[in-house]
Protein backbone atom coordinates (compact mmCIF):
# COMPACT_ATOMS: atom_id res chain seq x y z
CA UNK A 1 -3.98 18.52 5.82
CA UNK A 2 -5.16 18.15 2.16
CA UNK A 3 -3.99 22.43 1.97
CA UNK A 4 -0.85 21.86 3.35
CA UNK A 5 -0.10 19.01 1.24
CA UNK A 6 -1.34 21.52 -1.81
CA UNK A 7 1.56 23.95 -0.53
CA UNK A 8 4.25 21.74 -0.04
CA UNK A 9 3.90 20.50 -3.85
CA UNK A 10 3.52 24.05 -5.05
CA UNK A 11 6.72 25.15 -3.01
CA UNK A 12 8.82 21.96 -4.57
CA UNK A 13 7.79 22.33 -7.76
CA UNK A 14 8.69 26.08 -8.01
CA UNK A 15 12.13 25.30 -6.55
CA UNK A 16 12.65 22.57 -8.83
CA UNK A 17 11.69 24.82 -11.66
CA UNK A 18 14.36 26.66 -11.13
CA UNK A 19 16.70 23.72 -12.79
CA UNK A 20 14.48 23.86 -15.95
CA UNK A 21 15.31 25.22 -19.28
CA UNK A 22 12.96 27.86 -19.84
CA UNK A 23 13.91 28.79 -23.23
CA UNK A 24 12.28 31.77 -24.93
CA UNK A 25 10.95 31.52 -28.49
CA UNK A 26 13.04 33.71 -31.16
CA UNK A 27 10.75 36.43 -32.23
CA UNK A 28 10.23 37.72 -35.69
CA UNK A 29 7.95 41.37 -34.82
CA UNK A 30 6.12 43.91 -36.94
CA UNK A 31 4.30 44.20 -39.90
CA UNK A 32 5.13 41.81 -42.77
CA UNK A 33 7.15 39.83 -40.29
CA UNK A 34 5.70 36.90 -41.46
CA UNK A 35 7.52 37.62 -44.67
CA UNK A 36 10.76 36.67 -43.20
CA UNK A 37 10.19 33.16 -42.00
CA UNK A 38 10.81 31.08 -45.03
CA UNK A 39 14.45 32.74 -45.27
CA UNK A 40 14.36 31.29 -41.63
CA UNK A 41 13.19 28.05 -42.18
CA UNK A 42 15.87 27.23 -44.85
CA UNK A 43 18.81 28.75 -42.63
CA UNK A 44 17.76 26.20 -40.13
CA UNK A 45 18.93 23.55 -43.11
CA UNK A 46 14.64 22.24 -43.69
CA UNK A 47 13.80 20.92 -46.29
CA UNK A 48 10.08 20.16 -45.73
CA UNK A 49 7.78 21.21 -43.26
CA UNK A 50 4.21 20.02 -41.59
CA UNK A 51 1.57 23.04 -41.27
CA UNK A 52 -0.81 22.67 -38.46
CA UNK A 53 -3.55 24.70 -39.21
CA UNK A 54 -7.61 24.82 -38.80
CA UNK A 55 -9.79 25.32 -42.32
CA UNK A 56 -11.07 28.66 -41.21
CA UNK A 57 -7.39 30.19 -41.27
CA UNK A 58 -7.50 27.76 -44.77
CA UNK A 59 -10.37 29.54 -46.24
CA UNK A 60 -9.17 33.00 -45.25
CA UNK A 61 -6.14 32.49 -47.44
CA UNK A 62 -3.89 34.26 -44.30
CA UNK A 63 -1.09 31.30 -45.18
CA UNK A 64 -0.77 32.59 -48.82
CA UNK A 65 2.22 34.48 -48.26
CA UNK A 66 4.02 32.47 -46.05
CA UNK A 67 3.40 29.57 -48.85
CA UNK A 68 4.48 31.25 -51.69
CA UNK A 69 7.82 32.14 -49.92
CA UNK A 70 8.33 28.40 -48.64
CA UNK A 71 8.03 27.72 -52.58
CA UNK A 72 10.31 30.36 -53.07
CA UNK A 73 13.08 29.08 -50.93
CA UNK A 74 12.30 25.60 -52.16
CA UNK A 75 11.00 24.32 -48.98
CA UNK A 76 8.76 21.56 -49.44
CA UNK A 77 5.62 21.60 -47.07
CA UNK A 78 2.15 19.75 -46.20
CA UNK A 79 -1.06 21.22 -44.31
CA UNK A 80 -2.72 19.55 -42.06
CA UNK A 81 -6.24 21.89 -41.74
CA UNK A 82 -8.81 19.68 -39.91
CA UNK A 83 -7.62 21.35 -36.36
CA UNK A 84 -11.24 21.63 -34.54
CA UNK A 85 -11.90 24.59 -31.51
CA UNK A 86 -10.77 22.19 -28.48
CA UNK A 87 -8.27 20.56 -30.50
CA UNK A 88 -8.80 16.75 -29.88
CA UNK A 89 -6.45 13.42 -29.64
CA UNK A 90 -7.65 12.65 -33.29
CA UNK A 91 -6.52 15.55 -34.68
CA UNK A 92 -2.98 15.13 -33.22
CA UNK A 93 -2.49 11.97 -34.17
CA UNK A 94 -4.11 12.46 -37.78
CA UNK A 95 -1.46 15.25 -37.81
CA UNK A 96 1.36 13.36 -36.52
CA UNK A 97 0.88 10.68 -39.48
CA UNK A 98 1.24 13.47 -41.88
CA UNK A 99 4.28 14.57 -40.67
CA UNK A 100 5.89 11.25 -40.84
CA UNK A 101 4.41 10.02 -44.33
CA UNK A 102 5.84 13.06 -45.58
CA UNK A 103 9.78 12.49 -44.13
CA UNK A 104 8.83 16.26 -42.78
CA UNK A 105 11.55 17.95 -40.78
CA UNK A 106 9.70 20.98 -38.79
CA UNK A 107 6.67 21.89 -37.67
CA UNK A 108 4.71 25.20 -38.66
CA UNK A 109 1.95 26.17 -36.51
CA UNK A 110 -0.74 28.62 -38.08
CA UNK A 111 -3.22 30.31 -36.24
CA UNK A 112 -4.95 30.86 -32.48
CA UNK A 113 -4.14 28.41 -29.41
CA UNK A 114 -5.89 25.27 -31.43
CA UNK A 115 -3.79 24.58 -33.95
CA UNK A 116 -0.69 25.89 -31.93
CA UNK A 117 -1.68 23.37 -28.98
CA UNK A 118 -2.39 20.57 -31.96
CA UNK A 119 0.86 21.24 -33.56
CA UNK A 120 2.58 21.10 -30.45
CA UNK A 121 0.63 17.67 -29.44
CA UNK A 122 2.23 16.46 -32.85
CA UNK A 123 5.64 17.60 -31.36
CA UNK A 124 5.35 15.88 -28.21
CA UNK A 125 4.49 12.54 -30.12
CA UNK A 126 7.20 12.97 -32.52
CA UNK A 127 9.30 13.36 -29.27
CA UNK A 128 8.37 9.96 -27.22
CA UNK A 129 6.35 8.10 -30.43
CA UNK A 130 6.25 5.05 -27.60
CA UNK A 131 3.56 7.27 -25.78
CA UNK A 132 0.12 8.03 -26.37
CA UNK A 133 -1.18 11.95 -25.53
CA UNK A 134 -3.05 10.38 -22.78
CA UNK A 135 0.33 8.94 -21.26
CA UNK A 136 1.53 12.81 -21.46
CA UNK A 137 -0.79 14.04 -19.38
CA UNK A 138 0.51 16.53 -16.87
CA UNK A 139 4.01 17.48 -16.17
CA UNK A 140 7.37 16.73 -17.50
CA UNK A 141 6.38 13.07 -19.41
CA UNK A 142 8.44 14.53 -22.63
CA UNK A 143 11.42 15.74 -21.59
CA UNK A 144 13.21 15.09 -25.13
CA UNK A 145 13.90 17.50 -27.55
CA UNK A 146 11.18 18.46 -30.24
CA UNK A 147 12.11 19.07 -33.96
CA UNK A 148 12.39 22.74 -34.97
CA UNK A 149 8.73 24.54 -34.54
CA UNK A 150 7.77 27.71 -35.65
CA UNK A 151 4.59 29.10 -33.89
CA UNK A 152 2.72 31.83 -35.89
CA UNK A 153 -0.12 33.10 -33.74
CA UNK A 154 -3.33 34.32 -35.71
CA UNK A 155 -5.35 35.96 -32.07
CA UNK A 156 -3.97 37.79 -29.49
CA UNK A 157 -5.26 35.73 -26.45
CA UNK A 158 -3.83 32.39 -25.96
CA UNK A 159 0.19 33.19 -26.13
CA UNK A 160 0.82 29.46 -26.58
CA UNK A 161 3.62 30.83 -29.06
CA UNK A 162 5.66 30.93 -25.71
CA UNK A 163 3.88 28.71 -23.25
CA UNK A 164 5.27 25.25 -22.03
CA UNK A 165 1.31 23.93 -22.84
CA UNK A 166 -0.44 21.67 -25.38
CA UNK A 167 -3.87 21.71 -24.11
CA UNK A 168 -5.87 18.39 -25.94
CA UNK A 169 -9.68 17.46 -25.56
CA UNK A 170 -10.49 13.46 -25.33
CA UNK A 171 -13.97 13.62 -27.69
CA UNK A 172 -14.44 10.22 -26.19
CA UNK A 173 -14.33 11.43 -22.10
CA UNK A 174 -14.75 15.18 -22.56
CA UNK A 175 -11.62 15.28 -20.97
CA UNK A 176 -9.66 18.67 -21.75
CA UNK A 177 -6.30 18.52 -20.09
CA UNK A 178 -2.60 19.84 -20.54
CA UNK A 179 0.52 18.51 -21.28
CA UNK A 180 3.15 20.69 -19.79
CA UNK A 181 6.80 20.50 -20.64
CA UNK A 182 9.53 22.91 -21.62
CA UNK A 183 10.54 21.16 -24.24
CA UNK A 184 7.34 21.83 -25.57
CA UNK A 185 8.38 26.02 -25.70
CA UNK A 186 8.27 27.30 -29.50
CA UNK A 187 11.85 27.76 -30.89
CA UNK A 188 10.66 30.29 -32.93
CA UNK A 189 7.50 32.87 -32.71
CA UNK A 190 6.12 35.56 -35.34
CA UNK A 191 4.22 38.34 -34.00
CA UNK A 192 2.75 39.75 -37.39
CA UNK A 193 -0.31 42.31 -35.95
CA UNK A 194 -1.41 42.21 -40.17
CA UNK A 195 -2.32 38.55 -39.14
CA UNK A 196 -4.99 40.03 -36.75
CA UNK A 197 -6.67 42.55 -38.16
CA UNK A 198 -9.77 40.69 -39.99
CA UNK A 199 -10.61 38.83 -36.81
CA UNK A 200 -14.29 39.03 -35.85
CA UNK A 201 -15.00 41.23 -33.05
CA UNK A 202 -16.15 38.46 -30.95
CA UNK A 203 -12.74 36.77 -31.62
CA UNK A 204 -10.92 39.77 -30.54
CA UNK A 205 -12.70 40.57 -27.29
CA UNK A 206 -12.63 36.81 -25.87
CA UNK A 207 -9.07 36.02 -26.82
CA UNK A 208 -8.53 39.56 -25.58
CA UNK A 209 -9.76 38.71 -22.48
CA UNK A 210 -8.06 34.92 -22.42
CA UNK A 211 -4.84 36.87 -22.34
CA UNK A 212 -6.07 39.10 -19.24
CA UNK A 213 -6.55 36.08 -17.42
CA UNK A 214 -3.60 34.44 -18.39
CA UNK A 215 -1.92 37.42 -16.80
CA UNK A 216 -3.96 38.34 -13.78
CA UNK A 217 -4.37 34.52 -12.39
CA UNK A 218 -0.06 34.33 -13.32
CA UNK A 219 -0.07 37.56 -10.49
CA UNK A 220 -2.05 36.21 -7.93
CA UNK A 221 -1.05 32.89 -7.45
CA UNK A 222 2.03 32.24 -5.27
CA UNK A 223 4.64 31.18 -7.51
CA UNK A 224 5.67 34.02 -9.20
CA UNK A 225 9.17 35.09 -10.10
CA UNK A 226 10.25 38.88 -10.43
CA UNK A 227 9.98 38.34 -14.12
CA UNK A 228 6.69 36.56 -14.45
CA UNK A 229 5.50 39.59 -11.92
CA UNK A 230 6.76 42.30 -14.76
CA UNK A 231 5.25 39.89 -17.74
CA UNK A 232 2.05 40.18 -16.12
CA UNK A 233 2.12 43.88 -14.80
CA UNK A 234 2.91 44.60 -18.48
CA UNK A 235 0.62 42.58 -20.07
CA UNK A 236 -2.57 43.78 -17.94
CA UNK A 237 -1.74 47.67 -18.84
CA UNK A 238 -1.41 46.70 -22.80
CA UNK A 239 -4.71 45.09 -22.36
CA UNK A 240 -6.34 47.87 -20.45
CA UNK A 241 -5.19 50.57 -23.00
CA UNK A 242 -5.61 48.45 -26.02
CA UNK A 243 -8.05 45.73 -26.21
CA UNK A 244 -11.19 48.16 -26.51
CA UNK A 245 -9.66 50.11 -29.26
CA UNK A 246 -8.79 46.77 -31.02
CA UNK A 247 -12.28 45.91 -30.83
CA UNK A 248 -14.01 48.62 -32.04
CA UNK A 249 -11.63 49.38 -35.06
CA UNK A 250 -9.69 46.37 -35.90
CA UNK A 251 -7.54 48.34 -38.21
CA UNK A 252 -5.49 50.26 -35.20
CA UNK A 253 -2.29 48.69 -36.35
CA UNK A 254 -0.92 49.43 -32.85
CA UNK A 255 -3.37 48.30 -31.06
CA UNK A 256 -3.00 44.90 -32.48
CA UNK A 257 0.20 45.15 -31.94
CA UNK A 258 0.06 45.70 -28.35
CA UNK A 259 -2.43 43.40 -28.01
CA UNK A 260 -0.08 40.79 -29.80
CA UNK A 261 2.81 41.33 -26.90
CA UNK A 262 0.06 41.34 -24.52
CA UNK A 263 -1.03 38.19 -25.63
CA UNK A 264 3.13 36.93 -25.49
CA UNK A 265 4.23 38.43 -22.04
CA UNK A 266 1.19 37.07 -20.34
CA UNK A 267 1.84 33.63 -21.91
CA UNK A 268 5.34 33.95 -20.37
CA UNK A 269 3.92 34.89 -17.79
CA UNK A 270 1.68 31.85 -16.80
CA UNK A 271 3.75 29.45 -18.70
CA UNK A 272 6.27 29.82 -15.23
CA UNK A 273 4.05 31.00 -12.80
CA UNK A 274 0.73 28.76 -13.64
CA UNK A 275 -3.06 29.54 -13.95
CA UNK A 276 -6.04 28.56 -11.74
CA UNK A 277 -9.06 27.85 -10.95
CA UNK A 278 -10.50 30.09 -13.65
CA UNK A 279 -8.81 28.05 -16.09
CA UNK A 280 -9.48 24.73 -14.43
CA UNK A 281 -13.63 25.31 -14.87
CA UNK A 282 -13.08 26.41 -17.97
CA UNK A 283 -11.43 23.63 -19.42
CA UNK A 284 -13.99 21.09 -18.15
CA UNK A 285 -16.68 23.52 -20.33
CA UNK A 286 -14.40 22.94 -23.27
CA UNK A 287 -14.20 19.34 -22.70
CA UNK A 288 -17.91 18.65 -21.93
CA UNK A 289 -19.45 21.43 -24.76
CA UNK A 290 -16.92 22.96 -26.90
CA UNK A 291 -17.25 25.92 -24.85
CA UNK A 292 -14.81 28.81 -26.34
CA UNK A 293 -11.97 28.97 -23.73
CA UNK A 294 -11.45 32.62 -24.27
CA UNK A 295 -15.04 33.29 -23.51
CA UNK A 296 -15.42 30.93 -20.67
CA UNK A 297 -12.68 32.61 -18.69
CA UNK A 298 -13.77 36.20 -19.54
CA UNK A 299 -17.40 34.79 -17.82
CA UNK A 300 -15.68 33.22 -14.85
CA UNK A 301 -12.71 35.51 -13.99
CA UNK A 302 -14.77 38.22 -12.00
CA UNK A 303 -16.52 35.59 -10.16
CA UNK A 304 -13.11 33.79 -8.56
CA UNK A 305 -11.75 36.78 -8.22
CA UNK A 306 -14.85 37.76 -6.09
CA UNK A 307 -14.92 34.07 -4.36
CA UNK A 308 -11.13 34.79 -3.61
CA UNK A 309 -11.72 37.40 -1.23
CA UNK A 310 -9.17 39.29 0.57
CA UNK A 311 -6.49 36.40 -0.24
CA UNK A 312 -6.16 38.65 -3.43
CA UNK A 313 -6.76 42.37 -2.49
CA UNK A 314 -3.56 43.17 -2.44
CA UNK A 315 -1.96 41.83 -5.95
CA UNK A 316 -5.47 43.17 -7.51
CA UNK A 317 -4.79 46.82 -5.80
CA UNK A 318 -1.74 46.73 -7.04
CA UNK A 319 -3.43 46.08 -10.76
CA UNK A 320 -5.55 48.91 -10.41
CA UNK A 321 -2.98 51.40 -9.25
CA UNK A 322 -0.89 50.12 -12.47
CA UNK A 323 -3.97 50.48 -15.16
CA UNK A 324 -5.17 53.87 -13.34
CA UNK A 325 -8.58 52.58 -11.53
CA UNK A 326 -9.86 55.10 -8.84
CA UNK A 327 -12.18 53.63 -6.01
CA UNK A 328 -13.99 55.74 -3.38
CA UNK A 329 -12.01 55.10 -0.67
CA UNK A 330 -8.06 54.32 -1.08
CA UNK A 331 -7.65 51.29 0.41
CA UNK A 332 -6.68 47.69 -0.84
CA UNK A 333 -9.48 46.12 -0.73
CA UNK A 334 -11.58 49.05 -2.42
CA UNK A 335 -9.33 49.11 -5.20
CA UNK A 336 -8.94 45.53 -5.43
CA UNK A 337 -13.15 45.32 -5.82
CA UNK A 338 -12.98 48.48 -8.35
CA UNK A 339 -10.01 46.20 -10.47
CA UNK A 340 -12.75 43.27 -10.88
CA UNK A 341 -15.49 45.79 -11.86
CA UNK A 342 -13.50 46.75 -14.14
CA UNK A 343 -13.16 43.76 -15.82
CA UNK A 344 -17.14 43.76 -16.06
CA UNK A 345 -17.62 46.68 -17.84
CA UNK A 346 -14.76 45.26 -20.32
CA UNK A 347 -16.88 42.77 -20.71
CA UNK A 348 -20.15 44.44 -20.89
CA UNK A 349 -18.70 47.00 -23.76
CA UNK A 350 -17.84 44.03 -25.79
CA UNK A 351 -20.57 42.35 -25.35
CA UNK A 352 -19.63 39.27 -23.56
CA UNK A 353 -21.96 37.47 -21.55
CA UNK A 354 -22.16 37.85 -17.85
CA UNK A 355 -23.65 33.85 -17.35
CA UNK A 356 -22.82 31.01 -18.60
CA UNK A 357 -25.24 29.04 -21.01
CA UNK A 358 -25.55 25.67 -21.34
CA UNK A 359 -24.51 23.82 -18.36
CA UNK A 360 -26.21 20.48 -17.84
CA UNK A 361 -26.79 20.21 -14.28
CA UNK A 362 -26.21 16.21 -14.25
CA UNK A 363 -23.12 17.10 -15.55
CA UNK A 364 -21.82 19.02 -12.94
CA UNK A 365 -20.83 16.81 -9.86
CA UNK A 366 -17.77 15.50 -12.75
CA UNK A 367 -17.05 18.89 -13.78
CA UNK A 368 -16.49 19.54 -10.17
CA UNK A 369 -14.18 16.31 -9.76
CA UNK A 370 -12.13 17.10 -12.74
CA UNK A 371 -11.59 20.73 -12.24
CA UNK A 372 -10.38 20.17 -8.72
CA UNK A 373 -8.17 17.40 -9.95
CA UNK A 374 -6.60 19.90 -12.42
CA UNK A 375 -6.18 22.50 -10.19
CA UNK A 376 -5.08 20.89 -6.67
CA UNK A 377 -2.02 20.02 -6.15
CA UNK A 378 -0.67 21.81 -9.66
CA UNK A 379 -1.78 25.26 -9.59
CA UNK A 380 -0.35 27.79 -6.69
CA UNK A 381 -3.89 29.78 -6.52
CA UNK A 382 -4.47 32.22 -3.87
CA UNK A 383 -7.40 30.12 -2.30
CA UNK A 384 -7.36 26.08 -2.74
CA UNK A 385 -11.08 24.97 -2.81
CA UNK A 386 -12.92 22.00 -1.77
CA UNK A 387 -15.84 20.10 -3.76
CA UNK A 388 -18.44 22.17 -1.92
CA UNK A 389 -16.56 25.70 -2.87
CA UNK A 390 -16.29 24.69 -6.56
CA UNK A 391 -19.90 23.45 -6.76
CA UNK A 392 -21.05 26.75 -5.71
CA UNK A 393 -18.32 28.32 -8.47
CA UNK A 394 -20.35 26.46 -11.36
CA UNK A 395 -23.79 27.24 -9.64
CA UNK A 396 -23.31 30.96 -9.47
CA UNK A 397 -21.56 31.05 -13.20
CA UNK A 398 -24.82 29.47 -14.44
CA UNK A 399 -28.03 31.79 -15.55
């Protein structure tokens, strides 16, 4: 009964989707791109901006350019910097002050998905100031028009330059949650792949793979849309036949471009179509540790995908056939097994952990609770699991 009742929600919401206004962010693409914002900014008639940033971005002086244009064009502006990994209700609201002390008019978001998602947390409370983040939990508690936000993503994983998602950690609970609301969609987006060339190698083979499973768990799940089916096809073959290269010479200007619209399409991609399970444990190993997200779904993705079973042989043949994977025998199902393979020995050539460290057994039984709570009714997956199924999910992740 509980299954059906899972469906029924999944098949109402996508039809009621259809009356939403999915906007798509305004993109500024290419080298330099980033060059071109201020000019932007003071077309749009602001005057002074908020910066949501974190101090690592900060120390690497990546902003300088865009802040000596913003002087140039006489735009006034303010930086918030204290944006932690798992961006937390603190940080928004510290943020959101800022913004109003300062009479600021926009919002600039610098960096990966933290200060994005913290930026856009600042958004939503600018929004509806009568509600808390808490009180936004979920879907559609905005549903009022944000001021003018410029999202200026420093990784190519998270794609939250185009996603409908503020994702916000309670350091209180070790609660990690989404708020989820159209509204919530950058106006504007600059793909610069400059901004991404210094990243670590670690940094570029977990957000890397955040993006692949932003894109794969968009494709399997069961409310897709033709287009969220071609942002996802897309985005898997960039990944495939760039995020290797990227890693091992972080200078390939094309590669990191790729991997930038990569990163876009398959937040497009999942922004309409949803996540899963993947990301539901992950986010509860965010919440309770700090856990990377990027590197917790590169761990977990091959083993839901395996747990899935035949519900997914066919979308994940179809996968391999698009990224060129050969298995032994041509059938779904073999090439469907070969796909998540493949996603190991990614993740073995970038040296990404095939277990999860950490996990604190007494922990688990809330994990469990929380991730099922995010995932069921919300998230169309191929297979909806029960408390015993996802138990055995975090046992098996585990060394």
């Amino acid at each position: 009964m509980y299954k059906a009742y899972c469906r029924t929600y999944q098949r109402t919401f996508k039809l009621a989707s259809g009356f939403l206004n999915w906007r798509k962010p305004e993109l500024l693409e290419g080298e330099n791109s980033l060059l071109k914002l201020p000019e932007l900014v003071k077309q749009k008639g602001i005057r002074r901006v908020l910066v949501v940033t974190d101090q690592g971005i900060a120390a690497l002086g990546l902003m300088e350019p865009l802040l000596v244009g913003l002087e140039t064009e006489n735009i006034q502006y303010v930086i918030y910097d204290k944006t932690v990994q798992n961006p937390t209700i603190t940080n928004i609201e510290d943020a959101y002050n800022m913004y109003r002390i300062h009479y600021c008019e926009g919002i600039i978001a610098f960096g990966g998905g933290s200060p994005i998602d913290c930026a856009k947390g600042v958004a939503a409370r600018l929004a509806r100031p009568n509600l808390q983040i808490p009180q936004m939990k979920g879907l559609l508690k905005i549903r009022k028009e944000i001021p003018p936000f410029f999202a200026i993503p420093t990784t190519a994983g998270t794609g939250s330059e185009g996603t409908v998602a503020a994702v916000v950690s309670n350091s209180e609970t070790h609660e990690k949650y989404a708020i989820n609301d159209p509204v919530l969609i950058p106006h504007f987006a600059v793909l610069d792949p400059l901004l991404t060339v210094n990243l670590p190698k670690h940094i570029t083979s977990t957000t890397g793979m955040d993006a692949l499973t932003h894109a794969v768990e968009a494709y399997i799940g069961h409310s897709n849309t033709d287009e969220t089916r071609a942002y996802s096809r897309e985005a898997t073959k960039l990944i495939f036949e760039n995020l290797f290269i990227a890693y091992i010479d972080g200078n390939n200007i094309e590669a990191r471009k790729n991997m930038q619209r990569a990163a876009y399409l398959a937040g497009m991609a999942f922004t309409r179509a949803y996540v899963g399970n993947v990301h539901a444990i992950a986010h509860t190993l965010g919440g309770f540790y700090g856990f990377p997200h990027g590197l917790a779904n590169a761990i977990i993705l091959p083993y839901v995908l395996e747990f899935y079973g035949e519900t997914v042989y066919k979308p994940l043949a179809e996968l391999a056939d698009l990224v060129g994977i050969r298995a032994p025998q041509d059938s779904e199902e073999q090439k469907a097994k070969q796909f998540i393979e493949a996603i190991k020995q990614l993740n073995k050539d970038m040296n990404i952990p095939d277990k999860v460290e950490g996990i604190v057994n007494r922990d688990v039984p809330l994990m469990v609770e929380r991730a099922l709570a995010e995932a069921n009714p919300l998230y169309p997956v191929p297979k909806i699991l029960n408390k015993n199924e996802m138990f055995y999910l975090y046992q098996i992740i585990q060394p």
